[in-house]
C-alpha atoms as a PDB file:
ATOM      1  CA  UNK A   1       0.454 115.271 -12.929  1.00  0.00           C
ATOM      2  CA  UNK A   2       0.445 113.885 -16.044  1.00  0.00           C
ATOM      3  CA  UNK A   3      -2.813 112.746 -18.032  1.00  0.00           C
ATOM      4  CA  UNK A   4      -2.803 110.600 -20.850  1.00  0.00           C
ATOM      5  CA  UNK A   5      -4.548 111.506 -23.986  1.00  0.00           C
ATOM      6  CA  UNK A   6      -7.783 109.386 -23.418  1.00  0.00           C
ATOM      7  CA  UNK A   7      -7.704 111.405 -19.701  1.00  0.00           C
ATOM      8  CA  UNK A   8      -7.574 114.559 -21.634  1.00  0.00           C
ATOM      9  CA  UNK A   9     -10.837 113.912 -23.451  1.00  0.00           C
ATOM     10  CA  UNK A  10     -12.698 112.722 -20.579  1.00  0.00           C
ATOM     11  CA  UNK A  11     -11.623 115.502 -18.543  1.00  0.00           C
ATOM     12  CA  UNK A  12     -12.400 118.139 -21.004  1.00  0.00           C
ATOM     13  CA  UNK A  13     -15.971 116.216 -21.837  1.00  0.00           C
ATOM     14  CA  UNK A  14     -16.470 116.472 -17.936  1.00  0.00           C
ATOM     15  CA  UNK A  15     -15.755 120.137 -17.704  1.00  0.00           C
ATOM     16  CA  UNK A  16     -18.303 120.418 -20.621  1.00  0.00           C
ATOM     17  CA  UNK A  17     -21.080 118.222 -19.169  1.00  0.00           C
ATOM     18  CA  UNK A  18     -20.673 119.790 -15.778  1.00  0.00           C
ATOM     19  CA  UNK A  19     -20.611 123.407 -17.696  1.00  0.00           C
ATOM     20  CA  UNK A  20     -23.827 122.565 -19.617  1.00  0.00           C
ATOM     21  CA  UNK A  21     -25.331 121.025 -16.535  1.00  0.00           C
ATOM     22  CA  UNK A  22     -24.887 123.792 -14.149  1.00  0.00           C
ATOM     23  CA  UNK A  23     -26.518 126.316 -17.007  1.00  0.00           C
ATOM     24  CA  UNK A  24     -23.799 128.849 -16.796  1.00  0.00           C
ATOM     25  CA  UNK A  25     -21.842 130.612 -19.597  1.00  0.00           C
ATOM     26  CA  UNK A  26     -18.009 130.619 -19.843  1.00  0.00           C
ATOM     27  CA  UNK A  27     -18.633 134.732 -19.194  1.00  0.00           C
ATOM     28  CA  UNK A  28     -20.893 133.577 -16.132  1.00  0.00           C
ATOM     29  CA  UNK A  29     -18.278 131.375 -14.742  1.00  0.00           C
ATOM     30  CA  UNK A  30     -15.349 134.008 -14.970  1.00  0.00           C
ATOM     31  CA  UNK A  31     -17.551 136.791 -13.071  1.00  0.00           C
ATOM     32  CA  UNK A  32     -18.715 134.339 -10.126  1.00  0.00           C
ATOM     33  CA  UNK A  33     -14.739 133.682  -9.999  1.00  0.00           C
ATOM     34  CA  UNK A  34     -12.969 137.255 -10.598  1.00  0.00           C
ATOM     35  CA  UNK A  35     -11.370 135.923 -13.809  1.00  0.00           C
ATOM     36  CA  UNK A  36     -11.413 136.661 -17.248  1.00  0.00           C
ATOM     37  CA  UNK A  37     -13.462 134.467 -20.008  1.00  0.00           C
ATOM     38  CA  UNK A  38     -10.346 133.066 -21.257  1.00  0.00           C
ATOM     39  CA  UNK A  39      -8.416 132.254 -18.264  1.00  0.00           C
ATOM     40  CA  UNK A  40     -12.192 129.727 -17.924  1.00  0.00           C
ATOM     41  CA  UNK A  41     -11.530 128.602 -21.738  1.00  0.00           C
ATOM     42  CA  UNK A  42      -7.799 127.560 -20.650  1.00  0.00           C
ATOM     43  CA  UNK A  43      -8.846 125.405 -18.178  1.00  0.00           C
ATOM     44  CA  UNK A  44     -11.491 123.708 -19.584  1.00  0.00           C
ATOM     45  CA  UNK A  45      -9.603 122.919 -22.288  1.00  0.00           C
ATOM     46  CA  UNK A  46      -6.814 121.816 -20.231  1.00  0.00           C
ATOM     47  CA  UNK A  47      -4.144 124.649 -21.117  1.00  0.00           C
ATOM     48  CA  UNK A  48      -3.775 126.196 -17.949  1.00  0.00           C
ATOM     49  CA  UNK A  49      -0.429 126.397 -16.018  1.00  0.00           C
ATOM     50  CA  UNK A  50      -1.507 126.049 -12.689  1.00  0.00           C
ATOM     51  CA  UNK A  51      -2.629 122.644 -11.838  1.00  0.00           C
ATOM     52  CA  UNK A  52      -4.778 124.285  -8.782  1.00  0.00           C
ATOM     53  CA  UNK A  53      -7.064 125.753 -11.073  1.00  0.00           C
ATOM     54  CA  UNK A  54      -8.787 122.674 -12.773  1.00  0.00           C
ATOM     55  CA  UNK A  55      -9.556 121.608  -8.947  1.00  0.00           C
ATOM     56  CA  UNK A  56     -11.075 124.973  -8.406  1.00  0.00           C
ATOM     57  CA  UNK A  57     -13.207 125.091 -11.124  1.00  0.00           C
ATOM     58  CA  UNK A  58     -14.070 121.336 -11.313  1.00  0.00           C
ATOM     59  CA  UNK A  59     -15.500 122.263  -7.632  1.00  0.00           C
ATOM     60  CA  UNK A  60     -16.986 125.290  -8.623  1.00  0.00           C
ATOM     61  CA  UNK A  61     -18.870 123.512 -11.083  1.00  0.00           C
ATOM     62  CA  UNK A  62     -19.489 120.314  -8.713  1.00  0.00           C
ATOM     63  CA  UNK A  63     -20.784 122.432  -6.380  1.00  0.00           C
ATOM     64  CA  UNK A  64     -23.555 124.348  -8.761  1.00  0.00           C
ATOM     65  CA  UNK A  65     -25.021 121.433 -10.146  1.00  0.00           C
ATOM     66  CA  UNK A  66     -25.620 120.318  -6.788  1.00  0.00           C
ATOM     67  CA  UNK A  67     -27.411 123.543  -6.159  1.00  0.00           C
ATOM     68  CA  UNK A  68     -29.865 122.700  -8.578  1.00  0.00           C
ATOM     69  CA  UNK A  69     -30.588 119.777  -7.314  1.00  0.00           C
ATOM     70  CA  UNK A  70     -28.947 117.788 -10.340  1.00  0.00           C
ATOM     71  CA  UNK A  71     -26.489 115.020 -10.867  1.00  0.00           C
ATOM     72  CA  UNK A  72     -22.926 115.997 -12.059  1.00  0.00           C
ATOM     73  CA  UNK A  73     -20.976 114.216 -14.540  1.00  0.00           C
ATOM     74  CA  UNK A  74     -18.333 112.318 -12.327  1.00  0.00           C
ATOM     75  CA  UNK A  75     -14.844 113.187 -12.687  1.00  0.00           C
ATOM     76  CA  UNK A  76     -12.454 110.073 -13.737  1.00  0.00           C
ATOM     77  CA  UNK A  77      -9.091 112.242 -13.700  1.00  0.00           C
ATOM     78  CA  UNK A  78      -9.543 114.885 -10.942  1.00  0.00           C
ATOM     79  CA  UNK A  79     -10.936 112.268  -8.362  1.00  0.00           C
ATOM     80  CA  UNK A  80      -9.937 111.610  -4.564  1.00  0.00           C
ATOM     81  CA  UNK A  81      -8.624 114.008  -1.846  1.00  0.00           C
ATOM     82  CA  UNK A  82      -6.685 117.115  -3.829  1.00  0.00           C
ATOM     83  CA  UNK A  83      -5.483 117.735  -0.090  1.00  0.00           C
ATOM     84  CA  UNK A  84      -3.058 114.587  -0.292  1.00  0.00           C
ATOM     85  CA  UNK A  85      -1.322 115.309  -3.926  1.00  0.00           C
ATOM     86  CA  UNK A  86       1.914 116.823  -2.878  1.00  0.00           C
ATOM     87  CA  UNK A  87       1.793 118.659  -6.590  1.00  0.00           C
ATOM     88  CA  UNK A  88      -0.908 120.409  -5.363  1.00  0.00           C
ATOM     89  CA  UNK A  89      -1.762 123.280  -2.901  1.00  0.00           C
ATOM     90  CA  UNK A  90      -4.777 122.499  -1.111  1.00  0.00           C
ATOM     91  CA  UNK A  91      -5.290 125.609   0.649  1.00  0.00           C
ATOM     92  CA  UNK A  92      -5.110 127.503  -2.446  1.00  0.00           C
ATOM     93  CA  UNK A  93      -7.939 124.960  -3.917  1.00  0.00           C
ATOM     94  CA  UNK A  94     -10.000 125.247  -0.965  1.00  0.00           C
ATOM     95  CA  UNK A  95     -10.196 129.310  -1.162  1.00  0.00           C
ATOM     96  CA  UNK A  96     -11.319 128.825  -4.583  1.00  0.00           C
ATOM     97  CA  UNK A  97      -9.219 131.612  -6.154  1.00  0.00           C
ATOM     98  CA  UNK A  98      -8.014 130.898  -9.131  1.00  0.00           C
ATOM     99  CA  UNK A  99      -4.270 132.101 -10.234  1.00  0.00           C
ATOM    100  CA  UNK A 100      -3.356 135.590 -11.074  1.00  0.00           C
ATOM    101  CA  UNK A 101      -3.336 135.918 -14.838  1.00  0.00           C
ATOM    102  CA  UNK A 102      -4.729 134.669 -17.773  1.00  0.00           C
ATOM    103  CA  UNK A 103      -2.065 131.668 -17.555  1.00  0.00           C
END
């Protein structure tokens, strides 16, 4: 999938917002998901190879707003069911485990 530069922004704004929202730290983030702090910074900034692991973090960080009883920032990009992309591997997005790797 493809996103166009305007998509890029949003989507890296909406990491951020979400980020900022749910209170946690980039270091924070890449404990609670067995990763290192700059595997996190690749995604949110849109560098990561595997397309999986925006969707796994965007629901990471869906998902802990939530739990504090807050509303996220809406994502324009990553929106509708992840389970019906054929680039994607839902399975893989559901375990929430991001890739192997820093990349």
């Amino acid at each position: 999938m493809t996103l166009s530069k305007d998509q890029i922004k949003a989507t890296k704004s909406e990491f951020a917002d979400n980020l900022a929202l749910a209170n946690l730290s980039i270091k924070e983030v890449a404990n609670e998901l067995n990763t290192s702090e700059k595997k996190i910074e690749r995604v949110l900034n849109l560098k990561q190879r595997s397309l999986n692991d925006g969707w796994i973090l965007r629901n990471y960080l869906l998902k802990k707003v939530m739990e504090l009883e807050k509303v996220p920032v809406p994502f324009t990009a990553l929106v509708g069911d992840y389970h019906e992309y054929w680039f994607l591997d839902g399975k893989q997005i559901d375990s929430g485990i991001l890739s192997k790797g820093d990349y």
